[in-house]
N, C-alpha and C. Protein backbone atom coordinates (compact mmCIF):
# COMPACT_ATOMS: atom_id res chain seq x y z
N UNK A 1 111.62 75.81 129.52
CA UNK A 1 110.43 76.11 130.29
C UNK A 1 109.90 77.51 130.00
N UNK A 2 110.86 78.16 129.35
CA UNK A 2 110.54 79.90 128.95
C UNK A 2 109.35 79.75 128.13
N UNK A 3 109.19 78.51 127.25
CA UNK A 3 108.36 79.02 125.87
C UNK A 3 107.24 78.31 126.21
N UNK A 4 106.79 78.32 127.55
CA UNK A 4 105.02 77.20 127.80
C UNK A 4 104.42 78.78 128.42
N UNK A 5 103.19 78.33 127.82
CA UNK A 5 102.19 79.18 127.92
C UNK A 5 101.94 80.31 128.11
N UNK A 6 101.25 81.20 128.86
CA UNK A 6 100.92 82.59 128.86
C UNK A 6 102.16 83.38 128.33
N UNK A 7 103.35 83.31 128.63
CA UNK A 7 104.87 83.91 128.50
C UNK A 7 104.45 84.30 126.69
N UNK A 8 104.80 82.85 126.08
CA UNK A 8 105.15 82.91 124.49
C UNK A 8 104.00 82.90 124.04
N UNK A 9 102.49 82.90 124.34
CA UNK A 9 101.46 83.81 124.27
C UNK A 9 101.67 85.37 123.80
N UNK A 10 101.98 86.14 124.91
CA UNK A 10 102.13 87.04 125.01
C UNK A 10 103.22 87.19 124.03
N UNK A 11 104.24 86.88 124.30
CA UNK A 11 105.57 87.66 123.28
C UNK A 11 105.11 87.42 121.86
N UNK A 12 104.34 86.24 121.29
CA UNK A 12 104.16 86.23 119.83
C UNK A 12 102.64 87.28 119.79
N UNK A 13 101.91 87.59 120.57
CA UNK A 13 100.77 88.34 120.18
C UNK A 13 100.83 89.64 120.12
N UNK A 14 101.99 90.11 121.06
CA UNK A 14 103.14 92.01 120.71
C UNK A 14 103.45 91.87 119.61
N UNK A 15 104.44 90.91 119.65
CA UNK A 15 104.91 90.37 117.82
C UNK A 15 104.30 90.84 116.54
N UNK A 16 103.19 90.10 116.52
CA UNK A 16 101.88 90.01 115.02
C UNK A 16 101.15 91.71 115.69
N UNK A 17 100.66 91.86 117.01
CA UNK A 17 100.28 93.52 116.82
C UNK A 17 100.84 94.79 116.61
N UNK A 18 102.09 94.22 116.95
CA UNK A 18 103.35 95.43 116.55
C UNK A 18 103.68 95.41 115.17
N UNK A 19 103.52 94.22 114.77
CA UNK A 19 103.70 94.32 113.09
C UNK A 19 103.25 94.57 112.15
N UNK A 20 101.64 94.01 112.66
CA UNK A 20 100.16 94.74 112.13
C UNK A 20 100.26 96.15 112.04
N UNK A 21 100.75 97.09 113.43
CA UNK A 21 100.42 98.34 113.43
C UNK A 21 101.51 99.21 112.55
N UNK A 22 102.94 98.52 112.68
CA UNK A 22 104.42 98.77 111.74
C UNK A 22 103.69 99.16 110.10
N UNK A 23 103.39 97.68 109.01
CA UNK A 23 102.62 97.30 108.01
C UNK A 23 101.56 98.44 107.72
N UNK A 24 100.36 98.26 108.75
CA UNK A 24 99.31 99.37 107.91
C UNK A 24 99.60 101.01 108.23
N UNK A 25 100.27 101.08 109.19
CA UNK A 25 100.45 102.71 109.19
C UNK A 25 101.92 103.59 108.21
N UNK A 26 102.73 102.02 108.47
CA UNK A 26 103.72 102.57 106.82
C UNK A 26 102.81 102.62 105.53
N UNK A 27 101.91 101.71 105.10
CA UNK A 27 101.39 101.86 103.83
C UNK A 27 100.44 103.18 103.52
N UNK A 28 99.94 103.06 104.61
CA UNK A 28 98.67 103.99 104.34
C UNK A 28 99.24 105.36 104.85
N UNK A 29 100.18 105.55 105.98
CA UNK A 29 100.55 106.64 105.89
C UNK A 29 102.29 107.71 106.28
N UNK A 30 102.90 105.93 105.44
CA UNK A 30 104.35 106.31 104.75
C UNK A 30 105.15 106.32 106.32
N UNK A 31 104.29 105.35 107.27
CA UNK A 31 105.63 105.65 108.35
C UNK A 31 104.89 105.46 109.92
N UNK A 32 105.57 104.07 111.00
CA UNK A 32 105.06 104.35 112.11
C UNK A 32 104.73 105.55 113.20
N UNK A 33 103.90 105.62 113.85
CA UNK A 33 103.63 106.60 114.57
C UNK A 33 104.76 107.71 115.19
N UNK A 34 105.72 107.21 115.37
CA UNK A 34 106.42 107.27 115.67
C UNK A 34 107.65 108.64 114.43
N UNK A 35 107.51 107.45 113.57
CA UNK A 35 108.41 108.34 112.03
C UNK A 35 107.63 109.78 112.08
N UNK A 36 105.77 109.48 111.61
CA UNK A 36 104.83 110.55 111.52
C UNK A 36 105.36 111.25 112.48
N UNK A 37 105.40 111.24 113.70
CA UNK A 37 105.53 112.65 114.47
C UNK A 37 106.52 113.04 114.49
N UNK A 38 107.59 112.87 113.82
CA UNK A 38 109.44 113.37 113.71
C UNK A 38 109.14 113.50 112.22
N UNK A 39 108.17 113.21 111.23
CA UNK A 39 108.16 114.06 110.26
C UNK A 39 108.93 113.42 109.26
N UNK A 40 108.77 112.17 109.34
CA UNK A 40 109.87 110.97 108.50
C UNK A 40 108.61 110.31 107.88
N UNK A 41 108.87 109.71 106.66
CA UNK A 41 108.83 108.71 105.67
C UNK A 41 109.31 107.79 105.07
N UNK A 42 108.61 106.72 105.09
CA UNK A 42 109.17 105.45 104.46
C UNK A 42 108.81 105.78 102.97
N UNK A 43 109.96 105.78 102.11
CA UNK A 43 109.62 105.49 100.58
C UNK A 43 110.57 104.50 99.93
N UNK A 44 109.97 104.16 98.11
CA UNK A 44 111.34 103.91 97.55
C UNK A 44 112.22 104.30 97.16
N UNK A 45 113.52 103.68 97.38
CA UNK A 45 114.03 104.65 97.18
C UNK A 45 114.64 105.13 95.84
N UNK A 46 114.18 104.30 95.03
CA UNK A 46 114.27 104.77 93.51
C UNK A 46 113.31 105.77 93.09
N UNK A 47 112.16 105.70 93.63
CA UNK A 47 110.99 106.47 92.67
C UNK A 47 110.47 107.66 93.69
N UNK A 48 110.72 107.53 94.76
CA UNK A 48 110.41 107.98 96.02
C UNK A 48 108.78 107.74 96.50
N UNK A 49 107.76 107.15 95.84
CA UNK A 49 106.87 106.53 96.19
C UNK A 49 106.55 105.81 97.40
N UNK A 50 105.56 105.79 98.01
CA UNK A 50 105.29 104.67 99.04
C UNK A 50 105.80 103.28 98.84
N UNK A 51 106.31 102.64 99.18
CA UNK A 51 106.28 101.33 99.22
C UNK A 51 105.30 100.27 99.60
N UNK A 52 105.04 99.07 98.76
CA UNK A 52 103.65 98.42 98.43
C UNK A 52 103.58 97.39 100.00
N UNK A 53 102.61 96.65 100.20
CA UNK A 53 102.67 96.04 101.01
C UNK A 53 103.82 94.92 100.80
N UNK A 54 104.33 94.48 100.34
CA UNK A 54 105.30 93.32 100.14
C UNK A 54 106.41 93.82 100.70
N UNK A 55 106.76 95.01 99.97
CA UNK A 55 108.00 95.25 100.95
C UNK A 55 108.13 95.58 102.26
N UNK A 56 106.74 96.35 102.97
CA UNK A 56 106.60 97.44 103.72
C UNK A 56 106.55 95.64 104.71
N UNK A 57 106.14 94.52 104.33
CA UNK A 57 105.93 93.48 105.07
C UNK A 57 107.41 93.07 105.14
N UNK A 58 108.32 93.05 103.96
CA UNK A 58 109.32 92.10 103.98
C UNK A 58 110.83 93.35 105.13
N UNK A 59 110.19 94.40 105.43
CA UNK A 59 111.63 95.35 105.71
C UNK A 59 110.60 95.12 107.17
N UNK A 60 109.26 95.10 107.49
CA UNK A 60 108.98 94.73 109.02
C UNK A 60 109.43 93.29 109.61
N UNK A 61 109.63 92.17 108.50
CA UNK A 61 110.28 91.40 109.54
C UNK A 61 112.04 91.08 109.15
N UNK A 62 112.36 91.94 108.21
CA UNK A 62 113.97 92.13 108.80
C UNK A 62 114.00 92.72 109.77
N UNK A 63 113.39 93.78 110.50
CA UNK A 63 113.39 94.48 111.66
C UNK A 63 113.19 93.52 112.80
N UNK A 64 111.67 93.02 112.83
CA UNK A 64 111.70 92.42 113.71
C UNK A 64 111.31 90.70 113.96
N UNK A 65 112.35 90.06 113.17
CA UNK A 65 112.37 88.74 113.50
C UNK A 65 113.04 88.20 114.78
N UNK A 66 113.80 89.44 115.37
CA UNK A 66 114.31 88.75 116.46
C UNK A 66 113.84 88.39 117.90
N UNK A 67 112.65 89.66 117.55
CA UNK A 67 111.75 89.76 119.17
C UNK A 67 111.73 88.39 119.90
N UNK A 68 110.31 87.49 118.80
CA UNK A 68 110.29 86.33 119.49
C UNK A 68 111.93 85.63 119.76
N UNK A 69 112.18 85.86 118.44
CA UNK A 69 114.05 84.61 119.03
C UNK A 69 114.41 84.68 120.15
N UNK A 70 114.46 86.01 120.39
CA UNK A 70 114.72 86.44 121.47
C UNK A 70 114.25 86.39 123.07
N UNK A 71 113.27 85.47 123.26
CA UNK A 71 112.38 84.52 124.00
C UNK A 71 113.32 83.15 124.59
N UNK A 72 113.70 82.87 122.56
CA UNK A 72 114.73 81.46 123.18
C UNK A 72 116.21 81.75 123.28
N UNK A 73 116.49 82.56 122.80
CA UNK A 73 117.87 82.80 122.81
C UNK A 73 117.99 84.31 123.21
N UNK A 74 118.34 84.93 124.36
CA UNK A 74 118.00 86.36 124.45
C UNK A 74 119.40 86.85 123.79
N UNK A 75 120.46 86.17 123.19
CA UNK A 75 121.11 86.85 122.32
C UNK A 75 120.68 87.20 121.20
N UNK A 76 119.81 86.31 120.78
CA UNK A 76 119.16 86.91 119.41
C UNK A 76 119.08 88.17 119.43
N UNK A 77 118.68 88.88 120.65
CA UNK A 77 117.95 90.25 120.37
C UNK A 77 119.27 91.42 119.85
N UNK A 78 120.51 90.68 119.84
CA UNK A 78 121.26 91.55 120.01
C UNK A 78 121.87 91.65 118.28
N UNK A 79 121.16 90.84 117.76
CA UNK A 79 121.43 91.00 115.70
C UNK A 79 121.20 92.33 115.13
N UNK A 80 119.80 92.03 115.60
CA UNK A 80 119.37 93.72 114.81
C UNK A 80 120.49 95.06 115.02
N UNK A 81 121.18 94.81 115.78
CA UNK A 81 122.15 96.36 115.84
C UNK A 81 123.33 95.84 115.22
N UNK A 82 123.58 94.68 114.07
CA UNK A 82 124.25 94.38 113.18
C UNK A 82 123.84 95.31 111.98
N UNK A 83 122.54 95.72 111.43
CA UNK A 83 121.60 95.96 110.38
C UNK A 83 121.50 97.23 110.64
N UNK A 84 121.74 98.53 111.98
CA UNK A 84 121.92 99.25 112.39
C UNK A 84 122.66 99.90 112.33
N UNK A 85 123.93 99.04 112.82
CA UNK A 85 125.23 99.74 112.96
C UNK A 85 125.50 99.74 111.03
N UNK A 86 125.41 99.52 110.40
CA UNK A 86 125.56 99.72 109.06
C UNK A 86 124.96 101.24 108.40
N UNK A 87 124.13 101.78 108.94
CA UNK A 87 123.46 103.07 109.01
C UNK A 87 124.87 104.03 109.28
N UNK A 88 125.29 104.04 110.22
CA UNK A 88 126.47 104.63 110.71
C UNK A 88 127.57 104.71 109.52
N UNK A 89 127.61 103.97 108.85
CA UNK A 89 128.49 103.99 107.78
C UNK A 89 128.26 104.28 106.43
N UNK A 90 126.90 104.16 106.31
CA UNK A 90 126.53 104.23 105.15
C UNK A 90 125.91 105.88 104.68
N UNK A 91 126.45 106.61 103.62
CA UNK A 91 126.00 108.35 103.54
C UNK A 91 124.45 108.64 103.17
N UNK A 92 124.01 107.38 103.17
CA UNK A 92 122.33 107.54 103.30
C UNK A 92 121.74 107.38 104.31
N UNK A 93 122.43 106.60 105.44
CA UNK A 93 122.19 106.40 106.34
C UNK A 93 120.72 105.07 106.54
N UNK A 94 120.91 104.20 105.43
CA UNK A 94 119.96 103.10 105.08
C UNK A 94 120.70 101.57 106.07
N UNK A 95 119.83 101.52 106.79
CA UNK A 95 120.25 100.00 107.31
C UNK A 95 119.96 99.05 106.66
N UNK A 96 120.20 98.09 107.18
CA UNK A 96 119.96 96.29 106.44
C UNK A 96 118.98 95.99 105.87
N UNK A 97 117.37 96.48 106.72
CA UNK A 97 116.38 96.22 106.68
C UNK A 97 116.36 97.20 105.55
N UNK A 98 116.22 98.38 105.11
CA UNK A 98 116.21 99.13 104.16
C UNK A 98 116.69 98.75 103.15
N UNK A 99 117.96 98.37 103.22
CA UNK A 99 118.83 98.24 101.68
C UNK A 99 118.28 96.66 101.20
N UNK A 100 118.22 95.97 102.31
CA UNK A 100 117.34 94.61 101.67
C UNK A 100 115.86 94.60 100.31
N UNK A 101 115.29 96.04 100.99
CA UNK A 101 114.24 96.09 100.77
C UNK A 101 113.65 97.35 99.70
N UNK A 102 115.02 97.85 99.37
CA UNK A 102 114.74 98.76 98.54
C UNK A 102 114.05 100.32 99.06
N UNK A 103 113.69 100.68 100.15
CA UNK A 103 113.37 101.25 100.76
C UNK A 103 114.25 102.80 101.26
N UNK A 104 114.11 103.59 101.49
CA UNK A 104 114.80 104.53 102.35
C UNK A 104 113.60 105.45 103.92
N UNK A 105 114.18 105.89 104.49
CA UNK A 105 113.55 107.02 105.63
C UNK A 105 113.89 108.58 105.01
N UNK A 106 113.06 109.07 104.72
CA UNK A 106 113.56 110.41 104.06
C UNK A 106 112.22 111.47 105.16
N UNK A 107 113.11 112.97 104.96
CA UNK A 107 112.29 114.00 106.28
C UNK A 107 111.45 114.51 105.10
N UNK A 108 110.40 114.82 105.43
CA UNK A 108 109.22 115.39 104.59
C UNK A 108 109.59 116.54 104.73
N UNK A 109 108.59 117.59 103.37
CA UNK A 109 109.01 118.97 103.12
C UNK A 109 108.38 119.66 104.74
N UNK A 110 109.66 120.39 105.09
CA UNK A 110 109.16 121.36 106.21
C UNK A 110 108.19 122.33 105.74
N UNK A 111 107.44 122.53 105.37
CA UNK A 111 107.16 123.79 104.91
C UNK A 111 105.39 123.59 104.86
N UNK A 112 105.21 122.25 104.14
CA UNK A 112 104.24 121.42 104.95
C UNK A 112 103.81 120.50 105.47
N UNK A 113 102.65 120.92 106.06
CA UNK A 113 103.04 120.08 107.33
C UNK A 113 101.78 118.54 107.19
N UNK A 114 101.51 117.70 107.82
CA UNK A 114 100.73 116.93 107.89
C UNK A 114 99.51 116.96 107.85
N UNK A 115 98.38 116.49 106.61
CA UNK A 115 97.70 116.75 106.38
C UNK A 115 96.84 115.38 106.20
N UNK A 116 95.95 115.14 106.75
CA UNK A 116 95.21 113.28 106.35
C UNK A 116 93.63 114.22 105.63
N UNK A 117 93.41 113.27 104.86
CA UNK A 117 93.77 112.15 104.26
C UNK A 117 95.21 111.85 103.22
N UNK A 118 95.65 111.07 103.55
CA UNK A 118 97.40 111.06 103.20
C UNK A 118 96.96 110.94 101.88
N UNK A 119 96.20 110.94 101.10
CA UNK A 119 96.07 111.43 99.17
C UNK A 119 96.75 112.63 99.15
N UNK A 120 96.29 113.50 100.01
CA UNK A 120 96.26 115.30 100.31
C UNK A 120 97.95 115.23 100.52
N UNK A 121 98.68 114.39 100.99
CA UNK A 121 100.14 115.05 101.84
C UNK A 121 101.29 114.81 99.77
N UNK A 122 101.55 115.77 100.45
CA UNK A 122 103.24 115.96 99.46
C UNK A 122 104.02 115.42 99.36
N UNK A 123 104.61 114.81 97.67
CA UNK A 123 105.59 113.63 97.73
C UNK A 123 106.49 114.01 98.99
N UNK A 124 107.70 113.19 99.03
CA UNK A 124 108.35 113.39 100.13
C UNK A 124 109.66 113.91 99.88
N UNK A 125 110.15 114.56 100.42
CA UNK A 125 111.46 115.18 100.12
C UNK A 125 112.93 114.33 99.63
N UNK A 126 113.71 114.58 98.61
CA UNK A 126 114.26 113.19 98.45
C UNK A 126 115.72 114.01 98.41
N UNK A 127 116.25 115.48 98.75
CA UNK A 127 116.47 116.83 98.07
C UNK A 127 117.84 115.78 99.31
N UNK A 128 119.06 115.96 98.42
CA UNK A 128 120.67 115.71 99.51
C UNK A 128 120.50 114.11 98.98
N UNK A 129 119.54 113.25 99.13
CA UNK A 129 119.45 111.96 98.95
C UNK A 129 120.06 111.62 97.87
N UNK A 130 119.98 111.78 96.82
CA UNK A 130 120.28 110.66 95.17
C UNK A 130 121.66 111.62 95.33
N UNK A 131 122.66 110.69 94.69
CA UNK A 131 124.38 111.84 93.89
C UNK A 131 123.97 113.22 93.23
N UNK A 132 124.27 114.11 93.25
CA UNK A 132 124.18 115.18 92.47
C UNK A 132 123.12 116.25 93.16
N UNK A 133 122.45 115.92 93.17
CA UNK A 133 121.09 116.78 94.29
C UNK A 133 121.44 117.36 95.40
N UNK A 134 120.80 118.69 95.31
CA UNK A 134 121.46 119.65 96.51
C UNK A 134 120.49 119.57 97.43
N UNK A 135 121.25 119.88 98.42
CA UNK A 135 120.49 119.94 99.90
C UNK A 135 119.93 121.47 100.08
């Protein structure tokens, strides 16, 4: 009876706008609202580049495929800190959704600071990240 009307309305329309807003503000400007104001970036993590829409789509719904599940099964919601707790262990500190996706979270250069139009902002700091590279 959970999944009739207005209810699973609502939970799938957070869903697709939270993902919408996840998608275009990683592409266009390397990171949810959220990353941006702590000064974080989504890149790859081979080239340190932005990541294209395919991935920036395919690492938003390893993140969040569970929301809706989580409607029918409210254990679902409790996966994602499988993909999490792997961060904790790992010396990059890359979760599931990341390492799936080729991706990393890296801190932008302190020194400067945020500048739009994001053409204008500075690759992103990759400095402790790769073997050999000093912090």
């Amino acid at each position: 009876d959970v999944l009739k009307g207005p209810l699973l309305v609502s939970v799938v329309a957070a869903w697709l706008l939270g993902g919408f807003l996840e998608v275009v503000l990683t592409v266009r400007f390397g990171g949810s609202l959220g990353k941006i104001l702590l000064g974080l970036e989504v890149v790859d993590a081979t080239t340190g580049a932005r990541p294209g829409w395919r991935r920036v789509v395919a690492r938003w719904l390893g993140l969040g495929w569970a929301a809706p599940a989580g409607v029918v099964a409210p254990a679902a919601q409790f996966v994602p800190f499988a993909g999490y707790a792997l961060a904790w262990f790992d010396p990059k500190r890359r979760a599931l959704h990341d390492r799936l996706t080729g991706v990393a979270v890296v801190t932008r250069r302190r020194n400067q600071g945020l500048s739009f139009p994001p053409a204008q902002l500075p690759p992103p700091s990759l400095d402790g990240y790769f073997p050999g590279s000093s912090r």
